[in-house]
N, C-alpha and C. Protein backbone atom coordinates (compact mmCIF):
# COMPACT_ATOMS: atom_id res chain seq x y z
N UNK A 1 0.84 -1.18 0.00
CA UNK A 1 0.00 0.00 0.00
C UNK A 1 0.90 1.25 0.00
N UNK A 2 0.68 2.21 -0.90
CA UNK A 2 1.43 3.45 -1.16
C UNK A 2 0.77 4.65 -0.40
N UNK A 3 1.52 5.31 0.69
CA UNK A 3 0.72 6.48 1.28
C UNK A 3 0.89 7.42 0.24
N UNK A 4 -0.35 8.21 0.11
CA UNK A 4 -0.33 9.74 -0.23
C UNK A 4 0.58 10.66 -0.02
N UNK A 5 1.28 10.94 -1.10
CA UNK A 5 2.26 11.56 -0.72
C UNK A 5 1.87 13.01 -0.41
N UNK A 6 2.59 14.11 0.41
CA UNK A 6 2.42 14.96 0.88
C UNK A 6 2.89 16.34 -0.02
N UNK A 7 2.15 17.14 -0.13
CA UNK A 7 2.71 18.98 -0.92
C UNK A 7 4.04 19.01 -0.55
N UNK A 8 5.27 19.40 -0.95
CA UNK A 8 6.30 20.11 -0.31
C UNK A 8 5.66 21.50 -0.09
N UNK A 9 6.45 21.85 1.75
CA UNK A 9 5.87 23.33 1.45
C UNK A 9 6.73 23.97 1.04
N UNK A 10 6.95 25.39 0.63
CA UNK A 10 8.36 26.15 0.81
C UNK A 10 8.60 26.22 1.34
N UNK A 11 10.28 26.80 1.68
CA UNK A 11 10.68 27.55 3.06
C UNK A 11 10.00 28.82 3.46
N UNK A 12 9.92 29.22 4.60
CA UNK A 12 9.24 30.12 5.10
C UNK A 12 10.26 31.03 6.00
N UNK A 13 10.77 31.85 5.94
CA UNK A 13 11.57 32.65 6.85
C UNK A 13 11.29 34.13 6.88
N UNK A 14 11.21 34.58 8.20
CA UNK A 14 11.29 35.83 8.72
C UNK A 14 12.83 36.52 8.78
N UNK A 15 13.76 35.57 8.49
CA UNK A 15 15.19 36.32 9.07
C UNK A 15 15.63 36.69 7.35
N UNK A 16 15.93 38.27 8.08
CA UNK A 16 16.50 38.67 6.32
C UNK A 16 17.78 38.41 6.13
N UNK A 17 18.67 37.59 6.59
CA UNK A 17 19.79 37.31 6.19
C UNK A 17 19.78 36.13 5.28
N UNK A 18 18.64 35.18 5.65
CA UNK A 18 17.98 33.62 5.19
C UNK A 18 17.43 34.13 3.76
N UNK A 19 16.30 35.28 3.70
CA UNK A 19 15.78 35.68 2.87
C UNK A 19 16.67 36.23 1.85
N UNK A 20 17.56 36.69 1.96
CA UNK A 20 18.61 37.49 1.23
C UNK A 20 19.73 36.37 0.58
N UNK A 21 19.72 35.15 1.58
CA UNK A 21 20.35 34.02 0.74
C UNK A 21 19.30 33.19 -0.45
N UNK A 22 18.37 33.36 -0.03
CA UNK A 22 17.39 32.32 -0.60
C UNK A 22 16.99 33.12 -2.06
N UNK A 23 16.76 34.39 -2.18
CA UNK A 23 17.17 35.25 -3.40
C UNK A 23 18.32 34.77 -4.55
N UNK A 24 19.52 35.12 -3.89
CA UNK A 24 20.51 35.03 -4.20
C UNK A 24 21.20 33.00 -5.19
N UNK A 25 20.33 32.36 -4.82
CA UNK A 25 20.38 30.72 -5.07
C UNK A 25 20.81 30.75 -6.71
N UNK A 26 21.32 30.30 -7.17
CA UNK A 26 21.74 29.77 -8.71
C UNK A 26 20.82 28.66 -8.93
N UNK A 27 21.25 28.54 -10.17
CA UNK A 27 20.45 27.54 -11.01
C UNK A 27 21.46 26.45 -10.66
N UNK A 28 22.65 26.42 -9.99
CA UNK A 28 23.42 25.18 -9.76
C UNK A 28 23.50 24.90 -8.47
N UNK A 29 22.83 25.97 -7.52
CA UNK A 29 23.01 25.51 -6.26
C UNK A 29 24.26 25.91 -5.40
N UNK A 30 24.23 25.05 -3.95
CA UNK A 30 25.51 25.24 -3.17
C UNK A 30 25.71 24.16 -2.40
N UNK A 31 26.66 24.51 -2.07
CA UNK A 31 27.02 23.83 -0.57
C UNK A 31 26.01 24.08 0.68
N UNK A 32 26.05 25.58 0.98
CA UNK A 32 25.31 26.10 1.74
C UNK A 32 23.98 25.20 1.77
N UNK A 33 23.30 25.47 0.70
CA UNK A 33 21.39 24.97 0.39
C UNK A 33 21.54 23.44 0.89
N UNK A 34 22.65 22.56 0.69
CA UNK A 34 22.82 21.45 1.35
C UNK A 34 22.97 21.04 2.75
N UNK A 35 23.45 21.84 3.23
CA UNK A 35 24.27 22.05 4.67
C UNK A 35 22.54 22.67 5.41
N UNK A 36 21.40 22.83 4.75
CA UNK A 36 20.16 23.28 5.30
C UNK A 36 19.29 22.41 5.06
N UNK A 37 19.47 21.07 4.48
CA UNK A 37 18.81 20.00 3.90
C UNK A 37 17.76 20.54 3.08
N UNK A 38 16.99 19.53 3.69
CA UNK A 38 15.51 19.79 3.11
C UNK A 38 14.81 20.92 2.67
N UNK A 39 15.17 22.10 3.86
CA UNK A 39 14.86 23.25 2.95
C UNK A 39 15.53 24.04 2.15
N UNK A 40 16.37 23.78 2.28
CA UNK A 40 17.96 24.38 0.68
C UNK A 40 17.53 23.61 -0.25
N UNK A 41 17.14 22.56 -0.30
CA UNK A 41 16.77 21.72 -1.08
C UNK A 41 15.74 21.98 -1.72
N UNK A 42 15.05 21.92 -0.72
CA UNK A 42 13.18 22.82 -1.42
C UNK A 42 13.52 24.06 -2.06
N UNK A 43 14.10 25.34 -1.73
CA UNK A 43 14.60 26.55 -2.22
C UNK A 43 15.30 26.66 -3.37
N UNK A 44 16.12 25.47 -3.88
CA UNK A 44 17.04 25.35 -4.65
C UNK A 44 15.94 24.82 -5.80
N UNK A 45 15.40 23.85 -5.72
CA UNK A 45 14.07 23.35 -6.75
C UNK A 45 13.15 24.54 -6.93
N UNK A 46 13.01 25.23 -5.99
CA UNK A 46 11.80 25.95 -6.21
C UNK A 46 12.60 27.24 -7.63
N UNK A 47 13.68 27.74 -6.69
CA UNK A 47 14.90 28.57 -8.21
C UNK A 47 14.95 27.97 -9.16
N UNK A 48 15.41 26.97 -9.44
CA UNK A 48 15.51 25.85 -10.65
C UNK A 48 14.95 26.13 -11.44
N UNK A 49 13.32 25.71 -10.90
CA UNK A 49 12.47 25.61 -11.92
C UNK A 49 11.67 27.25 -12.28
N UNK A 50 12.12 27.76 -11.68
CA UNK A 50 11.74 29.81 -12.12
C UNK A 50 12.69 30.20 -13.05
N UNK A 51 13.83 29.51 -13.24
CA UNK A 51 14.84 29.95 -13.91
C UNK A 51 14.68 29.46 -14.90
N UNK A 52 14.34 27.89 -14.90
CA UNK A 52 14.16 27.19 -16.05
C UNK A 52 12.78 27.81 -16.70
N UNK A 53 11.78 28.07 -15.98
CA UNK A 53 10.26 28.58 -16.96
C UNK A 53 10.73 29.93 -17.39
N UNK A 54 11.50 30.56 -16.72
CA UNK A 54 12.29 32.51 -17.18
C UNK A 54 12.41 31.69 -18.77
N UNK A 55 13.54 31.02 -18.39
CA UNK A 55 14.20 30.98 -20.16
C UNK A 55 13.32 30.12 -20.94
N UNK A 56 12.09 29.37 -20.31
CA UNK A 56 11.15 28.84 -21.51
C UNK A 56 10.57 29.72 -21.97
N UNK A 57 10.18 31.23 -21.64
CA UNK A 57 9.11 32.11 -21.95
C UNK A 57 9.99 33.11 -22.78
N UNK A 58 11.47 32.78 -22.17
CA UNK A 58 11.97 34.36 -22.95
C UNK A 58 12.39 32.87 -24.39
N UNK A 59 12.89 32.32 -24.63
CA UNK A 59 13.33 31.16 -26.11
C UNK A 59 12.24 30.90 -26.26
N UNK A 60 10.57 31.39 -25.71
CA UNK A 60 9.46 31.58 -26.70
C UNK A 60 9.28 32.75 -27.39
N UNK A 61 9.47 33.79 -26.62
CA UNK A 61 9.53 35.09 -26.77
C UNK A 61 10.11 35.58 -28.55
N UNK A 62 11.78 34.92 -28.29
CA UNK A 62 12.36 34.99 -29.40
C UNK A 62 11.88 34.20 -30.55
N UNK A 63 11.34 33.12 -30.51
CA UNK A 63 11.09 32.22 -31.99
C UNK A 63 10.45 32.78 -32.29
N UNK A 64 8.49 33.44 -31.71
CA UNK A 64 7.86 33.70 -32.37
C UNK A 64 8.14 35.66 -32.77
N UNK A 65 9.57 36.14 -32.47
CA UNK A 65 9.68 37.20 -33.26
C UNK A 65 10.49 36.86 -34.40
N UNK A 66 10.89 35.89 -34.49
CA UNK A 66 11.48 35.08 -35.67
C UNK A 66 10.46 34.62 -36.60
N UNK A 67 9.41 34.06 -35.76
CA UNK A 67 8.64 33.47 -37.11
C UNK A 67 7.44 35.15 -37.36
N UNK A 68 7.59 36.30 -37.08
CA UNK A 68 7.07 37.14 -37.28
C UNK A 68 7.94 37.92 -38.54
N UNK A 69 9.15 37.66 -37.87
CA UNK A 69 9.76 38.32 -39.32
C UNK A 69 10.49 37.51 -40.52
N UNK A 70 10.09 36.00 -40.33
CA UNK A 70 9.68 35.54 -41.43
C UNK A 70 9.72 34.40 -42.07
């Protein structure tokens, strides 16, 4: 029997030093986001994939001004 798996939540922080790292995250990650497990982890996926949909919308952006001009 397979339990239901559960939402990840995000991280949630009040401390702006946390907040100011969690900004700051690459698309490759750190050491740091590791050394916080689960939620560097969650933070680091959650960047990932904003970074990755950024450049799906902007390499849409560009084709269809390509297929506009011709």
């Amino acid at each position: 029997m397979n339990p239901t798996p559960r939402p990840i939540k995000q991280p949630e922080t009040r401390n702006p030093e946390l907040e100011e790292f969690f900004r700051t995250i690459s698309e490759q990650g750190s050491l740091g986001l590791l050394a916080l497990g689960a939620t560097g982890l969650i933070a680091w996926r959650k960047k990932r994939d904003a970074i990755r949909q950024s450049r799906s919308a902007a390499e849409e952006t560009v084709a269809q001004e390509v297929r506009e001009l011709g």
